[in-house]
N, C-alpha and C. Protein backbone atom coordinates (compact mmCIF):
# COMPACT_ATOMS: atom_id res chain seq x y z
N UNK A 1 207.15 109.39 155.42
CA UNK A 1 208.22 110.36 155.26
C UNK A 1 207.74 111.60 154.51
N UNK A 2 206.80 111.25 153.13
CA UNK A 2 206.87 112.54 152.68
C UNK A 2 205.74 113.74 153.60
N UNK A 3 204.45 113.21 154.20
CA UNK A 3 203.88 113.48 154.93
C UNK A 3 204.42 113.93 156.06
N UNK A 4 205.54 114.09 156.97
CA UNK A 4 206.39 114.95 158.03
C UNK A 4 207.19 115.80 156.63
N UNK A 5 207.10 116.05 156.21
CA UNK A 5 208.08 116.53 155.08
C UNK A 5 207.09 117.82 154.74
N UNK A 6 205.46 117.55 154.45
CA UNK A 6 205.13 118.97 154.15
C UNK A 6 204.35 119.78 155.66
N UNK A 7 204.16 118.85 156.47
CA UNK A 7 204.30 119.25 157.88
C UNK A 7 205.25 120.30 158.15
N UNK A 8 206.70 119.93 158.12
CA UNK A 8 207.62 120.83 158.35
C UNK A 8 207.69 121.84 157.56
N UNK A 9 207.23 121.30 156.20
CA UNK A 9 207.51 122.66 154.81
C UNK A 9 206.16 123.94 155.78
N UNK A 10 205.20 123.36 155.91
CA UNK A 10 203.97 124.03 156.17
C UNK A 10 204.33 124.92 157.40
N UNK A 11 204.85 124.55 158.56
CA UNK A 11 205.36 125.01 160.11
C UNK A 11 205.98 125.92 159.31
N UNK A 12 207.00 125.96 158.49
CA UNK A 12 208.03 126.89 158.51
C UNK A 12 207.41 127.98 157.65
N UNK A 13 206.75 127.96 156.83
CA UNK A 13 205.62 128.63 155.97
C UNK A 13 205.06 129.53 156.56
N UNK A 14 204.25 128.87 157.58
CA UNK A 14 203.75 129.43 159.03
C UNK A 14 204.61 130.54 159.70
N UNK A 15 205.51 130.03 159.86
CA UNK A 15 206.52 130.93 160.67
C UNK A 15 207.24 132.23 160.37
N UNK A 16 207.62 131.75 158.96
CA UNK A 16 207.87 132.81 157.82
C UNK A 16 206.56 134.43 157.72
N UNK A 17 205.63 133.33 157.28
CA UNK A 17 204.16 134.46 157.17
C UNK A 17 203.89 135.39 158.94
N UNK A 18 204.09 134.74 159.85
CA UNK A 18 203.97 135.82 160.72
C UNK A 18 205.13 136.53 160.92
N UNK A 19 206.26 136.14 160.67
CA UNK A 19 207.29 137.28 161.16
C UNK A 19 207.21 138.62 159.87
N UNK A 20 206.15 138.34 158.94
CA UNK A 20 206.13 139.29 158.22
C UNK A 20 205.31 140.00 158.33
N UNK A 21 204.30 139.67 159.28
CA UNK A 21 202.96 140.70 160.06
C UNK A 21 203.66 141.69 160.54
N UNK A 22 203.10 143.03 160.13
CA UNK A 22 203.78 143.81 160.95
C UNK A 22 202.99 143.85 162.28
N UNK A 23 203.79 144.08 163.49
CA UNK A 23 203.50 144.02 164.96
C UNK A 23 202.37 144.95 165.61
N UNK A 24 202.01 146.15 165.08
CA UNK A 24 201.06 147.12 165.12
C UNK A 24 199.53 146.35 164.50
N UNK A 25 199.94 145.86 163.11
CA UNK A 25 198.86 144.91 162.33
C UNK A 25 198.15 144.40 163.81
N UNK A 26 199.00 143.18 164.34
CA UNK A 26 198.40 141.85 164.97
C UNK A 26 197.88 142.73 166.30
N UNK A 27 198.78 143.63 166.77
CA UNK A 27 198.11 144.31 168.10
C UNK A 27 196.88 144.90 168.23
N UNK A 28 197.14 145.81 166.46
CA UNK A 28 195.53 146.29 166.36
C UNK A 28 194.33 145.24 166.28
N UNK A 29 194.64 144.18 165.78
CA UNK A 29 193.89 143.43 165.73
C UNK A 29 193.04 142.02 166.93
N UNK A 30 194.16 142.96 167.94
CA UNK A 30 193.64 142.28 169.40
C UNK A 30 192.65 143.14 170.50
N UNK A 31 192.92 144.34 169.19
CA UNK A 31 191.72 145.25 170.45
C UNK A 31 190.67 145.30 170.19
N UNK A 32 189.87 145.04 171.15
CA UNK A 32 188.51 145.65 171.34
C UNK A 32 187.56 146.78 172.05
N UNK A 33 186.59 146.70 171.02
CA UNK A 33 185.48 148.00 171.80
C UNK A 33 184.03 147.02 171.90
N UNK A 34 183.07 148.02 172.86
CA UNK A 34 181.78 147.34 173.37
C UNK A 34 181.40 148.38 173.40
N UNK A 35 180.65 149.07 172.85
CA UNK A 35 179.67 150.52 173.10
C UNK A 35 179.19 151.18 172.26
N UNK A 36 178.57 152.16 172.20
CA UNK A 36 178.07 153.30 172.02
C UNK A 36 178.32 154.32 172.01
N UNK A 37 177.93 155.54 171.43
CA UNK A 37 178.61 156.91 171.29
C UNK A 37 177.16 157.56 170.72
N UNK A 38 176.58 158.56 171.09
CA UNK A 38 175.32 159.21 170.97
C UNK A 38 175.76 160.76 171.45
N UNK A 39 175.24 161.48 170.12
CA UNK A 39 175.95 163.05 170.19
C UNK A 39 174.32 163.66 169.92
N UNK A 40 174.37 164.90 170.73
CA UNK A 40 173.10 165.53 170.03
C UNK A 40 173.75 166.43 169.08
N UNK A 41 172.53 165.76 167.77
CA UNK A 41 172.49 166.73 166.88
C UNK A 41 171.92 167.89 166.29
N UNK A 42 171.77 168.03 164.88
CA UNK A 42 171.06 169.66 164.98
C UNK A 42 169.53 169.27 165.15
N UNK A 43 168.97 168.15 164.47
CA UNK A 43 167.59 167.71 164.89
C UNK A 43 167.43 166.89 165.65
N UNK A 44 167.67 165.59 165.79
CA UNK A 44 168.15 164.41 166.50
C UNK A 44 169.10 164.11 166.97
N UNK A 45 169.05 163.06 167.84
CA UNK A 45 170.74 162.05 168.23
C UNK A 45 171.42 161.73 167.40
N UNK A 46 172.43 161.75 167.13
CA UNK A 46 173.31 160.59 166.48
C UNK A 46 173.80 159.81 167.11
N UNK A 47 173.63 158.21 167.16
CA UNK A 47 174.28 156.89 167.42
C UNK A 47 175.26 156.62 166.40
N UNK A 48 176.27 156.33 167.04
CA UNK A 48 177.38 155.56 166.23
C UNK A 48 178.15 154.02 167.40
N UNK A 49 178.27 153.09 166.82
CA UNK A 49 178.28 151.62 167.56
C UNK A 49 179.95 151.75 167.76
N UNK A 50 180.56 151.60 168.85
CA UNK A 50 181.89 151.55 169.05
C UNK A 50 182.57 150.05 168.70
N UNK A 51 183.15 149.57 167.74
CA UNK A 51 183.65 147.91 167.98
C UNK A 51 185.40 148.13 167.70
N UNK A 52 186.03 149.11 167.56
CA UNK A 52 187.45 148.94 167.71
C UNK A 52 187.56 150.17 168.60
N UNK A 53 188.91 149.55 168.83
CA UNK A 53 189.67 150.32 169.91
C UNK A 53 191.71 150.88 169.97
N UNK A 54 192.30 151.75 169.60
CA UNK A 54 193.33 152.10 169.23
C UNK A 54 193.86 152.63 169.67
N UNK A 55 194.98 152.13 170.75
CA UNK A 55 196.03 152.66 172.27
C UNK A 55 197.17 153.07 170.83
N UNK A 56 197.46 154.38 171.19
CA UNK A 56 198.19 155.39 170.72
C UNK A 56 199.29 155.80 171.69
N UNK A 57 200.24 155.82 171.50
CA UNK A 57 200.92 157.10 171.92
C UNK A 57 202.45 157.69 171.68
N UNK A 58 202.42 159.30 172.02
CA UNK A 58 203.46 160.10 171.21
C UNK A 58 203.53 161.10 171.88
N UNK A 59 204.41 161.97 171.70
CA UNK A 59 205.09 163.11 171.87
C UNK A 59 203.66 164.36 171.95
N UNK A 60 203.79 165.01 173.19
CA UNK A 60 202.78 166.14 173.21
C UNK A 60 203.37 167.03 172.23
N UNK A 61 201.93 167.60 171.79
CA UNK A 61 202.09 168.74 170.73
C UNK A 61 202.66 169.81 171.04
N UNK A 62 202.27 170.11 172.61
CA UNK A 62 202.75 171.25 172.79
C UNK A 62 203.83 170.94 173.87
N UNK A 63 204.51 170.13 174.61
CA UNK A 63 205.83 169.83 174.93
C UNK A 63 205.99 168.38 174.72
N UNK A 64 206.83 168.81 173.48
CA UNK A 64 207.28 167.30 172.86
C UNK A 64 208.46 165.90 174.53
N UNK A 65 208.95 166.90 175.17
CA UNK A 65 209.16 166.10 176.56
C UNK A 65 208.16 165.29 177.11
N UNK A 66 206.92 165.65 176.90
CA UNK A 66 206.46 164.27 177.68
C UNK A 66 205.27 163.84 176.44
N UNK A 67 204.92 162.68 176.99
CA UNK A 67 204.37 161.54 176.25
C UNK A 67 202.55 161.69 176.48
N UNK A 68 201.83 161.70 175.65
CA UNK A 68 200.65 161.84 175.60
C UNK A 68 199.98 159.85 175.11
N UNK A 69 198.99 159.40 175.84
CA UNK A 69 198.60 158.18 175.18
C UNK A 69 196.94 158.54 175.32
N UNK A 70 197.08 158.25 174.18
CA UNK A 70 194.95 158.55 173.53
C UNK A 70 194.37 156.70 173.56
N UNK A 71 193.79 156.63 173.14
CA UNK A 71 192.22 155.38 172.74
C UNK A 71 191.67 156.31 171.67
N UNK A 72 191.90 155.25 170.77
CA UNK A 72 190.62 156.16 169.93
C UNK A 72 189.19 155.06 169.40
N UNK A 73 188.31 155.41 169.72
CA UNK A 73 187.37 153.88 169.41
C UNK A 73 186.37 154.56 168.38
N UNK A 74 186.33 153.41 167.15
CA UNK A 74 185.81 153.74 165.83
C UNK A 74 184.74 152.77 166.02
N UNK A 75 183.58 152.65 164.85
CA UNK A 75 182.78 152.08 164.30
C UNK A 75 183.70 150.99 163.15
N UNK A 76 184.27 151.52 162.24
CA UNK A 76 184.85 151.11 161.40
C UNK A 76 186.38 150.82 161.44
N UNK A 77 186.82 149.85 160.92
CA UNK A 77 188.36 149.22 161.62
C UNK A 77 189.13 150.70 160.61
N UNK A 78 190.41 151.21 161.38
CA UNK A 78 191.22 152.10 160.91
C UNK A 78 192.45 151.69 161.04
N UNK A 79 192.51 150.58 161.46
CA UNK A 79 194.41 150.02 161.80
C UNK A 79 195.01 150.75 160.69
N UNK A 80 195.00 150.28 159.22
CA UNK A 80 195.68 150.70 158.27
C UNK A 80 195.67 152.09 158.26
N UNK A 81 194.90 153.20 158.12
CA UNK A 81 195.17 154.11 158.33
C UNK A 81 195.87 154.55 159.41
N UNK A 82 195.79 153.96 160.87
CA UNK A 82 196.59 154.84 161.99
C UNK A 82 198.22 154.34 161.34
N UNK A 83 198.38 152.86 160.68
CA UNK A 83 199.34 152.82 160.48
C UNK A 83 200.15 153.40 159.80
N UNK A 84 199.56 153.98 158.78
CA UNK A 84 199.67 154.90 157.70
C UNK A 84 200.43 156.35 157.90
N UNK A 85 199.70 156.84 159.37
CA UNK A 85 200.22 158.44 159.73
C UNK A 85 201.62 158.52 160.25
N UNK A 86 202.10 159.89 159.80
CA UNK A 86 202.92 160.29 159.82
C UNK A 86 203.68 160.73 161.34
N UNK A 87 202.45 160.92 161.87
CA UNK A 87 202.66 161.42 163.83
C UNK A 87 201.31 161.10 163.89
N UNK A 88 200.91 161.96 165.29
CA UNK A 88 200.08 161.47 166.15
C UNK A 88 198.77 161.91 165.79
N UNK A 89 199.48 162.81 165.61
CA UNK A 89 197.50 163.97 165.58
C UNK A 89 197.35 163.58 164.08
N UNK A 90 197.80 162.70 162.92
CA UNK A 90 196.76 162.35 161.90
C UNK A 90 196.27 161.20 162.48
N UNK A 91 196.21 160.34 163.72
CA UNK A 91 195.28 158.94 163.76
C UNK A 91 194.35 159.34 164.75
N UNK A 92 193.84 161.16 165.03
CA UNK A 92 192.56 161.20 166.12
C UNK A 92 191.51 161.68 165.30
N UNK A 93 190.83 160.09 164.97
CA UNK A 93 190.06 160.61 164.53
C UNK A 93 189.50 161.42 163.02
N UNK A 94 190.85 161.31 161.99
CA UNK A 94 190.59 162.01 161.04
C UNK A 94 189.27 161.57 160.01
N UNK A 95 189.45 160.48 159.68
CA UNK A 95 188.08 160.52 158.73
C UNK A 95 186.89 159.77 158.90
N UNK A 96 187.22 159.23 160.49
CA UNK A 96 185.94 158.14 160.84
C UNK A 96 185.09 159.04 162.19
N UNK A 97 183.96 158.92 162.00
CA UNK A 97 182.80 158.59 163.29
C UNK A 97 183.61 157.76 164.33
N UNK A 98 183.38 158.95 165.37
CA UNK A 98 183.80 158.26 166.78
C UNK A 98 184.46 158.65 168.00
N UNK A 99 184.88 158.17 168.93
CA UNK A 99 185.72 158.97 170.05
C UNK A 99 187.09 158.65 170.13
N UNK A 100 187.69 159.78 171.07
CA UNK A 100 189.29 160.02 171.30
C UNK A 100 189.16 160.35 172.64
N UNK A 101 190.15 159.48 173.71
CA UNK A 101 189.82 160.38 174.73
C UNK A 101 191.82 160.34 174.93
N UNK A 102 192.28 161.22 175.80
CA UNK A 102 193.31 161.13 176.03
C UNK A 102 193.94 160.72 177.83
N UNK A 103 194.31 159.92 177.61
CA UNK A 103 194.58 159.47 179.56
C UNK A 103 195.83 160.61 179.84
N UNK A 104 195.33 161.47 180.97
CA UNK A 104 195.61 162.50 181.65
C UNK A 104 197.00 161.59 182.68
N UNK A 105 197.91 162.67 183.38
CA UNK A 105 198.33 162.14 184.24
C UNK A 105 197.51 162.55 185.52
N UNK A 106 196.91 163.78 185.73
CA UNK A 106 196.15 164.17 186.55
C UNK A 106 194.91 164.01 186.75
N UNK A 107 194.14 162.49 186.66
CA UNK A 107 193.41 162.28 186.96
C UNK A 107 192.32 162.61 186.02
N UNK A 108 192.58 163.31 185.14
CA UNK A 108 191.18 163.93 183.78
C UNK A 108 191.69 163.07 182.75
N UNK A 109 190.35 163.08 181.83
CA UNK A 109 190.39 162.91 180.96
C UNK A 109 189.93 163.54 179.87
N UNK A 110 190.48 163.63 178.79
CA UNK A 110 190.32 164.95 177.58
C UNK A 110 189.95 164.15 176.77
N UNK A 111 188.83 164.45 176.05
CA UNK A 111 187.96 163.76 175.04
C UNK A 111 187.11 164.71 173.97
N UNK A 112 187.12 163.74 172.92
CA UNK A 112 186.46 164.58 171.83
C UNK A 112 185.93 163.41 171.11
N UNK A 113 184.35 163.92 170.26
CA UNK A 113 183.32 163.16 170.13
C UNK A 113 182.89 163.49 168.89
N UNK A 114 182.69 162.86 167.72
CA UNK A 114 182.67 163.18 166.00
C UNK A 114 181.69 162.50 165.68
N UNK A 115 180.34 162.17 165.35
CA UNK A 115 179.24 161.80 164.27
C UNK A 115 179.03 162.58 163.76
N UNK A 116 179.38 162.66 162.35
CA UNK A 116 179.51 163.53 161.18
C UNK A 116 178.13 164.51 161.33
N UNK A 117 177.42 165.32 161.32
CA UNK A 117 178.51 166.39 161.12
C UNK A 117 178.67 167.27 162.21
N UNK A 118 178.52 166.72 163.89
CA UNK A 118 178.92 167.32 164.49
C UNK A 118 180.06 166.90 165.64
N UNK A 119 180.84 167.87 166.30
CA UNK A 119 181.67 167.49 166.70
C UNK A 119 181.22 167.91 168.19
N UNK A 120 181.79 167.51 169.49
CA UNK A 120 182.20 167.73 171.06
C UNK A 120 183.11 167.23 171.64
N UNK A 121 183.32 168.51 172.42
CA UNK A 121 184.96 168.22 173.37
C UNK A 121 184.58 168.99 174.56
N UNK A 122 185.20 168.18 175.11
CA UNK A 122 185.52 168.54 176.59
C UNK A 122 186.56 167.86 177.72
N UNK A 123 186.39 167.92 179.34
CA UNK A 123 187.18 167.11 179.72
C UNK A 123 186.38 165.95 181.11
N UNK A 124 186.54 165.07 181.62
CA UNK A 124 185.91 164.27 182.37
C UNK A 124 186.86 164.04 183.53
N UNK A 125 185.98 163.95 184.57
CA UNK A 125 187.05 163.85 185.78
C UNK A 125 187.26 162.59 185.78
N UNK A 126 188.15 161.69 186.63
CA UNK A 126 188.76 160.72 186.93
C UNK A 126 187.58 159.53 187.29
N UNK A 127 186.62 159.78 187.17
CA UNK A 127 185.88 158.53 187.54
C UNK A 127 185.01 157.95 186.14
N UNK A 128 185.12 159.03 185.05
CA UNK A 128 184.91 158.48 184.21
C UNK A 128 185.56 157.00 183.03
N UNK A 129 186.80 157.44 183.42
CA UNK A 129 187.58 156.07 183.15
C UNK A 129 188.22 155.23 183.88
N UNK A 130 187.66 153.73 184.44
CA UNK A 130 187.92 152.95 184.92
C UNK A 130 189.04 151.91 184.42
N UNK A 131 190.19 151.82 184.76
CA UNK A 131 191.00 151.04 183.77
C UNK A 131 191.25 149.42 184.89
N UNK A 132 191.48 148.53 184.19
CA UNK A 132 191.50 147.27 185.10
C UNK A 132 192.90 146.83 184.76
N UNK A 133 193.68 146.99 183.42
CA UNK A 133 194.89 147.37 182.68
C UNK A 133 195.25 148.41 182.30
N UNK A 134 196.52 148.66 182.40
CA UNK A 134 197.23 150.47 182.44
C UNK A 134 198.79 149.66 182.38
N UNK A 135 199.29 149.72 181.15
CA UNK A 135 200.60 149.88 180.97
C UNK A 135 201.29 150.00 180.00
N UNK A 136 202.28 150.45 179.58
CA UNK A 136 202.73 150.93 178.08
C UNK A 136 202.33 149.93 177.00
N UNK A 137 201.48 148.60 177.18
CA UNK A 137 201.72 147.92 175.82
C UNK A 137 199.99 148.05 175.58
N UNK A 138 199.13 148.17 176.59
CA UNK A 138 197.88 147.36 177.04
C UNK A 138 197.12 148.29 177.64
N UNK A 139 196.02 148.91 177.31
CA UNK A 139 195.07 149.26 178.19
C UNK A 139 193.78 148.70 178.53
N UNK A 140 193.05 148.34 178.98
CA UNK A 140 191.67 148.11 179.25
C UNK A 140 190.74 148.91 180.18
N UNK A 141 189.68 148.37 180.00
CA UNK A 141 188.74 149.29 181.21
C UNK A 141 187.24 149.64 180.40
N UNK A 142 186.92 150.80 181.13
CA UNK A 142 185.38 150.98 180.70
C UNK A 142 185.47 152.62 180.76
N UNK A 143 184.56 153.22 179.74
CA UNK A 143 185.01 155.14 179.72
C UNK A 143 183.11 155.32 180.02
N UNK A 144 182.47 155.75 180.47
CA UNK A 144 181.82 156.28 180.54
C UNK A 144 181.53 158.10 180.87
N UNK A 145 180.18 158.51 180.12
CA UNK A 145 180.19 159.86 179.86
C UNK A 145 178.79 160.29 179.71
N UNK A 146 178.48 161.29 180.36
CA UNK A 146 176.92 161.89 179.88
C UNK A 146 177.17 163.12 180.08
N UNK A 147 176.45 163.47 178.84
CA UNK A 147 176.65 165.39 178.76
C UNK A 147 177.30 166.22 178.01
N UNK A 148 177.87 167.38 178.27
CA UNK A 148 178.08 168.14 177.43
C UNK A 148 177.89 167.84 176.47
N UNK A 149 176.83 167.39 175.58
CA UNK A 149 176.59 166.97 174.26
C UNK A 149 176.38 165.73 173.45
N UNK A 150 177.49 165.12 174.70
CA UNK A 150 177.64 163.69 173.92
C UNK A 150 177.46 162.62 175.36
N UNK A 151 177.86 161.12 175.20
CA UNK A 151 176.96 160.52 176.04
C UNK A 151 177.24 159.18 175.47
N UNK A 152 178.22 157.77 175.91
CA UNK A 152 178.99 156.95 175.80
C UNK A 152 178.72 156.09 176.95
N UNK A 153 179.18 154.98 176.69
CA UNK A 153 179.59 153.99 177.39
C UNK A 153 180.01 152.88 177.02
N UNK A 154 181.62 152.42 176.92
CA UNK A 154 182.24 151.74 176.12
C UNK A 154 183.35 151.22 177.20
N UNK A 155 183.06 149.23 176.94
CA UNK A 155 184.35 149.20 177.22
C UNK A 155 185.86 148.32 176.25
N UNK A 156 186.70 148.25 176.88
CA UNK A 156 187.74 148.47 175.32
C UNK A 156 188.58 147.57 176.21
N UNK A 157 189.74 146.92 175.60
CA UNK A 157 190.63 146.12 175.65
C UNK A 157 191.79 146.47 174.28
N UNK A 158 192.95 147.07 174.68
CA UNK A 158 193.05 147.78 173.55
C UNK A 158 195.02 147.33 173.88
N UNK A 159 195.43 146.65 172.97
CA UNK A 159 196.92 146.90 172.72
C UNK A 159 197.19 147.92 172.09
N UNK A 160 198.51 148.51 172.64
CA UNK A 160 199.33 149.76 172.05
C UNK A 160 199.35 149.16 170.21
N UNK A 161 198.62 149.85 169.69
CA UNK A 161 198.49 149.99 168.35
C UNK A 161 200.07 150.62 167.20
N UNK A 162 200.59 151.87 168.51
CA UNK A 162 201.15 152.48 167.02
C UNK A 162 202.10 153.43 168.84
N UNK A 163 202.93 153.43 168.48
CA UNK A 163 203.93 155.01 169.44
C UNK A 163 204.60 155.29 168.54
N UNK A 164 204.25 156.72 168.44
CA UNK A 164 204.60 157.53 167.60
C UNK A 164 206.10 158.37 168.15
N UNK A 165 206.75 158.17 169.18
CA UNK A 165 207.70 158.04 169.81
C UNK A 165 208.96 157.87 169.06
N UNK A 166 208.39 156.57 168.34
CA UNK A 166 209.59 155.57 168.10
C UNK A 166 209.61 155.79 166.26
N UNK A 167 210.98 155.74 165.51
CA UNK A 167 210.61 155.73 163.79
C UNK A 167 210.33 154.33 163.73
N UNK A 168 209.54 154.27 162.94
CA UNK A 168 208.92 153.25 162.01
C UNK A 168 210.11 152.47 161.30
């Protein structure tokens, strides 16, 4: 008896502790990255190792009517910080090494590329990102890129992290 007794104390313990995860927490923590990111620099390359991955999305800057969704893939985990921002444009990218690309409806993709201390942007046509998942909660796929400066190949599995859409 007392043994089913802390069984149940323990289950409910259990149950308690995740409904207090916040939901962004556990999502961020289901995404992944696989890659690379290599920028030329002022003397050399810079390599930076891609292992997270952060499905974003919010209100365009410049017409808040439609909906913009980024990836942003770091070296270093940033959940807490994207969770942290206020809107959209503080989680691209602000204080980590790494890429942002933004999924276009027209087939491009808009990307920008940061190993301290240099930066590249540009845009990639439609064959650069392969997605195998595409839907408001979930993205996956593979981004590949060579050129204008910079030069990637990453692939990601990425739950919607954070919509900035919605109040907190």
């Amino acid at each position: 008896m007392r043994r089913s007794c802390r069984i149940i104390r323990c289950t409910m313990l259990l149950s308690v502790t995740s409904a207090l995860i916040a939901p962004s927490a556990i999502a961020a923590g289901l995404s992944t990255a696989r890659g690379s990111l290599r920028v030329e620099g002022p003397d050399d390359a810079l390599v930076v190792r891609l292992t997270h991955a952060y499905y974003v999305s919010g209100p365009d800057r410049f017409d808040e009517t439609k909906t913009v969704r980024s990836i942003v893939f770091t070296a270093d985990d940033q959940a807490a910080a994207i969770d942290a921002c206020p809107d959209m444009r503080c989680a691209m990218l602000s204080s980590s090494d790494g890429l942002q690309i933004e999924i276009g409806d027209n087939g491009t993709v808009d990307w920008w590329a940061h190993v301290a201390p240099v930066q590249y942007s540009s845009s990639a046509g439609g064959d650069a990102l392969k997605l195998s998942v595409d839907s408001a909660e979930r993205v996956a796929g593979t981004f590949k890129l060579s050129g204008s400066g910079a030069s990637t190949a990453v692939e990601f599995d990425a739950a919607l992290a954070r919509d900035f859409s919605k109040p907190e």
